[in-house]
Structures are given as C-alpha cells and as structure tokens.
PDB file of N, CA and C in Angstrom:
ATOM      1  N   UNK A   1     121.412 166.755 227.072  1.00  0.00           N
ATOM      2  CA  UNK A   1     120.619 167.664 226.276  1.00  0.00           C
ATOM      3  C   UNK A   1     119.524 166.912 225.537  1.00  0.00           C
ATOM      4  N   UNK A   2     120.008 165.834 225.012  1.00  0.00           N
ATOM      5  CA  UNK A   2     118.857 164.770 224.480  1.00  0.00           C
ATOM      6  C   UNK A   2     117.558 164.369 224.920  1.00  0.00           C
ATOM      7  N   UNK A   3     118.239 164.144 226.568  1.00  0.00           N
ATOM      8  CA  UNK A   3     116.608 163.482 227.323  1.00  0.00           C
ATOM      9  C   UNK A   3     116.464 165.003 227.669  1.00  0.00           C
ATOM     10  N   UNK A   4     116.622 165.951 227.800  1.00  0.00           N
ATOM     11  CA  UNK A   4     115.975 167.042 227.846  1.00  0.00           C
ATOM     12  C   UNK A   4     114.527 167.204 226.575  1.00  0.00           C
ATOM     13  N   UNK A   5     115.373 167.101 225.911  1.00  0.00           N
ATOM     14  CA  UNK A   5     113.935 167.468 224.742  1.00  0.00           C
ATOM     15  C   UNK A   5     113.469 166.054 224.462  1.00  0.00           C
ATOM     16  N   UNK A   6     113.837 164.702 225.026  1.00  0.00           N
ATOM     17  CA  UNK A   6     112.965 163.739 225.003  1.00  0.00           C
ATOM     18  C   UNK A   6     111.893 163.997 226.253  1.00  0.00           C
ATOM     19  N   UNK A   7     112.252 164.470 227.301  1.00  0.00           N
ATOM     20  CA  UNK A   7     110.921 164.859 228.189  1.00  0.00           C
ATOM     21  C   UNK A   7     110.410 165.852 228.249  1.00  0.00           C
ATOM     22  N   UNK A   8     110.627 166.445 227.026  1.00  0.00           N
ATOM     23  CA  UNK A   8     109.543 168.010 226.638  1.00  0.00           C
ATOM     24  C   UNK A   8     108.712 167.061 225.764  1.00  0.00           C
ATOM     25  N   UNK A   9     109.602 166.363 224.985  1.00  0.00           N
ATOM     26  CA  UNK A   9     108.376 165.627 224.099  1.00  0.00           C
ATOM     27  C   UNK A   9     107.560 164.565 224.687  1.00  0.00           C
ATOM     28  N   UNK A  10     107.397 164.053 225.645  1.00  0.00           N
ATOM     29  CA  UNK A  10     106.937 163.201 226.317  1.00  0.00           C
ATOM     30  C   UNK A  10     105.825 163.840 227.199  1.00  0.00           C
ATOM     31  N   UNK A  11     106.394 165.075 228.044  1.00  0.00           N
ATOM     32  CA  UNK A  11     105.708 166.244 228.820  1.00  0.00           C
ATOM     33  C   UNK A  11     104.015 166.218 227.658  1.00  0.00           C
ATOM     34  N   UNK A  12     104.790 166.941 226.504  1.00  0.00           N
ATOM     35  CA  UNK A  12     103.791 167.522 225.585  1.00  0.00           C
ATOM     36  C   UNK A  12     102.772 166.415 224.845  1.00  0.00           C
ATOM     37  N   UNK A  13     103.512 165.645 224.531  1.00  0.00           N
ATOM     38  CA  UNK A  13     102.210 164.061 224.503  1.00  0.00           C
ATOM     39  C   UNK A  13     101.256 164.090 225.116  1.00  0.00           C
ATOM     40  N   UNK A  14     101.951 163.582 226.700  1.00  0.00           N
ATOM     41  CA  UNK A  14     100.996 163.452 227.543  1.00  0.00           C
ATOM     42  C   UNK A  14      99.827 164.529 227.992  1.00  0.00           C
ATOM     43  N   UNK A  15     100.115 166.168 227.726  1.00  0.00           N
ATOM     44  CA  UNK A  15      99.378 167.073 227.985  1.00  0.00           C
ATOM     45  C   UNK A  15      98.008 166.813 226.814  1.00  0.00           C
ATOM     46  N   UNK A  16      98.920 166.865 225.376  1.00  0.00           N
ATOM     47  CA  UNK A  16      97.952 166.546 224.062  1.00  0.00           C
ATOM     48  C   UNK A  16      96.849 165.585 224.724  1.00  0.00           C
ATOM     49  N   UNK A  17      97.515 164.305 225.239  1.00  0.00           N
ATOM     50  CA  UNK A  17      96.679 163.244 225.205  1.00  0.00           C
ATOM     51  C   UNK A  17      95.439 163.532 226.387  1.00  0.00           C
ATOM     52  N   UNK A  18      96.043 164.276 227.618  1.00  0.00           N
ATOM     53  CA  UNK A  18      94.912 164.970 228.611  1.00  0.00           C
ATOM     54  C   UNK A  18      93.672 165.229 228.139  1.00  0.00           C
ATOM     55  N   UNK A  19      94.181 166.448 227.023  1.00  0.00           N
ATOM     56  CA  UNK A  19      93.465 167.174 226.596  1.00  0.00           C
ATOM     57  C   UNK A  19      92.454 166.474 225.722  1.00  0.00           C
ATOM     58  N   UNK A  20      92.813 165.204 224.884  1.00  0.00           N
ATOM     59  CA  UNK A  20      91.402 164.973 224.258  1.00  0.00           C
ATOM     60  C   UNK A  20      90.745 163.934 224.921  1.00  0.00           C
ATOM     61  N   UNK A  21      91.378 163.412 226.408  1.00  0.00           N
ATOM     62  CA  UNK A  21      90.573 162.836 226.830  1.00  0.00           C
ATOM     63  C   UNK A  21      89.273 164.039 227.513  1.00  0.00           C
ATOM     64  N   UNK A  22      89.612 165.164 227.987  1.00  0.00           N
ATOM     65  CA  UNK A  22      88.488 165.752 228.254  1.00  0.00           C
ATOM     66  C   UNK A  22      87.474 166.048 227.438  1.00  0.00           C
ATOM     67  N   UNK A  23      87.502 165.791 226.079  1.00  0.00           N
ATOM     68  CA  UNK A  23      86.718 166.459 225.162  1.00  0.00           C
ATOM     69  C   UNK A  23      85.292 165.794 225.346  1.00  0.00           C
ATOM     70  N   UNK A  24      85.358 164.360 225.073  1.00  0.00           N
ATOM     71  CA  UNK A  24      83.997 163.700 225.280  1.00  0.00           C
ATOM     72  C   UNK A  24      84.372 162.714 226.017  1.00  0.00           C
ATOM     73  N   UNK A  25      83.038 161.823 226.035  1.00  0.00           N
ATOM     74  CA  UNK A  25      82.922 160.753 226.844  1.00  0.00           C
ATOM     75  C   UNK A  25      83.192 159.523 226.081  1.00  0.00           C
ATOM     76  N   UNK A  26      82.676 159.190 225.146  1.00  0.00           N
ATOM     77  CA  UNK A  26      82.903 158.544 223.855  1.00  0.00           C
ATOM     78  C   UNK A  26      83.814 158.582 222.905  1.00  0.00           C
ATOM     79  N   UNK A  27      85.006 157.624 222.619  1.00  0.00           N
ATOM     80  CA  UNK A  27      86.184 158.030 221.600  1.00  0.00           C
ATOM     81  C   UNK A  27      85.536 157.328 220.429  1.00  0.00           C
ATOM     82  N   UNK A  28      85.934 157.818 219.409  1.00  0.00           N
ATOM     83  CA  UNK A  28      86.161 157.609 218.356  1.00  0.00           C
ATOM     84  C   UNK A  28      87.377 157.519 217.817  1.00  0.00           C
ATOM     85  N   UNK A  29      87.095 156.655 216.438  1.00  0.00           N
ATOM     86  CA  UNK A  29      88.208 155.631 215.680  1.00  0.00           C
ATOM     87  C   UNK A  29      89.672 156.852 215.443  1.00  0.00           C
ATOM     88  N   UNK A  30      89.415 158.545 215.623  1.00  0.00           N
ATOM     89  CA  UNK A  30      90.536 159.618 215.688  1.00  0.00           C
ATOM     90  C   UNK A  30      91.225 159.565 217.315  1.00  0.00           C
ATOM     91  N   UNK A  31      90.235 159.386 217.810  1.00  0.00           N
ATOM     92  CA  UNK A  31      90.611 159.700 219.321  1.00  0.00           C
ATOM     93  C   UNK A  31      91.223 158.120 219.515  1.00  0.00           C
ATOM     94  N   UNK A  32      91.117 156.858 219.017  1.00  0.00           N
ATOM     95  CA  UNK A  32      91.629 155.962 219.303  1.00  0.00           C
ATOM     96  C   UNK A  32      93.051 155.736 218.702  1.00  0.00           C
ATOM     97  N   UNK A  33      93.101 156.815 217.371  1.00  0.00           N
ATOM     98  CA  UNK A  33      94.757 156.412 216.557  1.00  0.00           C
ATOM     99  C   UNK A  33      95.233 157.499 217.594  1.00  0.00           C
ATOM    100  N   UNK A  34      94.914 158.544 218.034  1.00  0.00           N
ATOM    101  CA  UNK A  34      96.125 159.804 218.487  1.00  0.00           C
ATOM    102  C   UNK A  34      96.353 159.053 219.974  1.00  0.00           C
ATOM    103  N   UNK A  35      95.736 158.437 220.723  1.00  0.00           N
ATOM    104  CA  UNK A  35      95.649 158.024 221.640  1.00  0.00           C
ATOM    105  C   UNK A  35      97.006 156.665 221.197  1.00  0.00           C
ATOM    106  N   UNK A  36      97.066 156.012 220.801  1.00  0.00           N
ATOM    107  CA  UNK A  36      97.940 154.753 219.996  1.00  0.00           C
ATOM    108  C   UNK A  36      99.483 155.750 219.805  1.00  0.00           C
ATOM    109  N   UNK A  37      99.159 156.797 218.869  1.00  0.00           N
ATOM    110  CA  UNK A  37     100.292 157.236 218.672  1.00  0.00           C
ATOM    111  C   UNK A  37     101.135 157.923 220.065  1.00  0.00           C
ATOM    112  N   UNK A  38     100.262 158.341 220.654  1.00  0.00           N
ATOM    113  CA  UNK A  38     100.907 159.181 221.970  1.00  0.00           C
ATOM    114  C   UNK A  38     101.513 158.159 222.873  1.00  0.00           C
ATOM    115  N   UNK A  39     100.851 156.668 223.091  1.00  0.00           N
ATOM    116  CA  UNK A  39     101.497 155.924 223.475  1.00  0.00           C
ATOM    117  C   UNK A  39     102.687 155.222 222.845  1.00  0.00           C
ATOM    118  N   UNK A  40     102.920 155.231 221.443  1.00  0.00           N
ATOM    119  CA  UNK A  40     104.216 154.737 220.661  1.00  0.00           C
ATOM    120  C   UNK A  40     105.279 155.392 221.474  1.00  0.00           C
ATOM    121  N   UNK A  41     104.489 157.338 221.369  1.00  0.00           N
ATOM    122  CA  UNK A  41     106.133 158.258 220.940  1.00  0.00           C
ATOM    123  C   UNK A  41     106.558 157.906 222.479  1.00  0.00           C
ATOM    124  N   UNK A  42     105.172 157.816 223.915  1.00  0.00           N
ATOM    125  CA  UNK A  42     105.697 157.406 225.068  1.00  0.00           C
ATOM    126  C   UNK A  42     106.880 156.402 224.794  1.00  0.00           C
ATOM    127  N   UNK A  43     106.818 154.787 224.487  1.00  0.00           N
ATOM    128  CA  UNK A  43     107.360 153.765 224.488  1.00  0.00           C
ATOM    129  C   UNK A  43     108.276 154.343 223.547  1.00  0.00           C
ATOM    130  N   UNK A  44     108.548 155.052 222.632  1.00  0.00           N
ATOM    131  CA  UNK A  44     109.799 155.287 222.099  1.00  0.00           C
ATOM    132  C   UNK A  44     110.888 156.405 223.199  1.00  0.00           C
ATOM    133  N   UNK A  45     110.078 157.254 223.380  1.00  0.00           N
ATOM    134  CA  UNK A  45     110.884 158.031 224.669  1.00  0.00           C
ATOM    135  C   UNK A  45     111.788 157.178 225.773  1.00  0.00           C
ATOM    136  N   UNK A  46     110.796 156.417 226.350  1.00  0.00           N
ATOM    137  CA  UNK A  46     111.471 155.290 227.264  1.00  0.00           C
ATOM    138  C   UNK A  46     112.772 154.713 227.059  1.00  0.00           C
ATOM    139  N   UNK A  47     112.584 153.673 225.702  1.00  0.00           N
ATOM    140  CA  UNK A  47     113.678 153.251 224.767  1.00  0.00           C
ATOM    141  C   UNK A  47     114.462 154.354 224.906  1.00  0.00           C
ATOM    142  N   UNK A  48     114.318 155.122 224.313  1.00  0.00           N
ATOM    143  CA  UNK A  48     115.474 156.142 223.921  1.00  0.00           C
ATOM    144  C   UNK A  48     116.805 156.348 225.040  1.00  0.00           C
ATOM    145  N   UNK A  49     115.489 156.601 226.304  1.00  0.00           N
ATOM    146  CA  UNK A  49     116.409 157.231 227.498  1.00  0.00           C
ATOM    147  C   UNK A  49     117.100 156.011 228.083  1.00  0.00           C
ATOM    148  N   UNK A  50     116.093 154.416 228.300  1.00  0.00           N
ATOM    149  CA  UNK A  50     117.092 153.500 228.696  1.00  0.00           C
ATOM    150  C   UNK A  50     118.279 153.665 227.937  1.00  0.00           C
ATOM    151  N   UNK A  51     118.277 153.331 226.761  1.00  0.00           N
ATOM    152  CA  UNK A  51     119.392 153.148 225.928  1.00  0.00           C
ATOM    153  C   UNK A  51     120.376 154.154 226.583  1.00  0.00           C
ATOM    154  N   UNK A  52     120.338 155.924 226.626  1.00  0.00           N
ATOM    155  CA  UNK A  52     121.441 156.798 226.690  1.00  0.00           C
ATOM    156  C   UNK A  52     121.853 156.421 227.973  1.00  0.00           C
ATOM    157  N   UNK A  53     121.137 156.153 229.611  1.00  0.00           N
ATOM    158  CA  UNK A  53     121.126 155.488 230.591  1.00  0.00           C
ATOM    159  C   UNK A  53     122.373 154.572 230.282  1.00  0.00           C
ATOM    160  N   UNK A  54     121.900 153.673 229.623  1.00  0.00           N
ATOM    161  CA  UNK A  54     123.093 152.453 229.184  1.00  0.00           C
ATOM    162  C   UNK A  54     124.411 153.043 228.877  1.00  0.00           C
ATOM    163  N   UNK A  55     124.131 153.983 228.001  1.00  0.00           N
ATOM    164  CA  UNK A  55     125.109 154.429 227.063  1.00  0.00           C
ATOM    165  C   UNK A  55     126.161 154.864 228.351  1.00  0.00           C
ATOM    166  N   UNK A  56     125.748 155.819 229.288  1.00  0.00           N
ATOM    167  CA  UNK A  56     126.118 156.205 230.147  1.00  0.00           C
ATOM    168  C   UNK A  56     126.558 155.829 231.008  1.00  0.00           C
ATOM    169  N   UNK A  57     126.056 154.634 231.296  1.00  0.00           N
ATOM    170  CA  UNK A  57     126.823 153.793 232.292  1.00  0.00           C
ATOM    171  C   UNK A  57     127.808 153.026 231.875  1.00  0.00           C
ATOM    172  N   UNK A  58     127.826 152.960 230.462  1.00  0.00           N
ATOM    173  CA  UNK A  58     129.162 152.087 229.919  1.00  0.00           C
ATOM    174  C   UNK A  58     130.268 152.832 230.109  1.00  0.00           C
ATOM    175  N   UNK A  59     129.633 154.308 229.522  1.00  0.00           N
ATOM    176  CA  UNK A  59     131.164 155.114 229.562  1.00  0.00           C
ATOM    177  C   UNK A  59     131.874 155.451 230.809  1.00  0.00           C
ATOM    178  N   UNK A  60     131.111 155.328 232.429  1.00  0.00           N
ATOM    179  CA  UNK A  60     131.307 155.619 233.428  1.00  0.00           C
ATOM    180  C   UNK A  60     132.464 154.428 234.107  1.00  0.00           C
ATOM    181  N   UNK A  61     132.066 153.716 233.589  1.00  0.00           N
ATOM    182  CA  UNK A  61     132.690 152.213 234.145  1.00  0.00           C
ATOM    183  C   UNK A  61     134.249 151.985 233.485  1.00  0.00           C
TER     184      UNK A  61
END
C-alpha cells in the first residue's frame, strides 16, 4: 500500500515537473528550486522503495 502512494507521488512530481518544463525556454532561479525539489522527492521515493524491497526480502527468507 506504501509504494502505492509512493508512485502516485512520484507519478505526480514528474507530471508537475513536465509541466513547467513546457512553460518557457529559459528557467529561472523558481523553475531551478522546483526542479531540485522534484528531483529530492524522486531520490527519496527510490530510497524509500529500495528499503521496503529490502524489508521484503528479509521477511521472505
């Protein structure tokens, strides 16, 4: 249920982040932090799911 709504939130990042790349051609110092942050919550998503991955394979074994 977890990585479920970790890849809605990941889904929805990445759509956000689509979206202001279409806006212009030129980023600015806003378009460069949301752009930073969308890549954190990515790299935190990742983490997250290796970890339950792990988690999961411990308990399987």
């Amino acid at each position: 249920m977890k990585t479920l709504n970790l890849k809605l939130l990941l889904l929805l990042s990445l759509v956000a982040g689509m979206a202001t790349l279409t806006g212009c051609e030129e980023k600015g110092p806003m378009e460069k932090a949301g752009e930073s942050i969308d890549e954190a919550v990515d790299d935190a998503g990742d983490a997250v799911e290796d970890a339950a991955d792990d988690v999961e394979d411990a308990t399987n074994n």
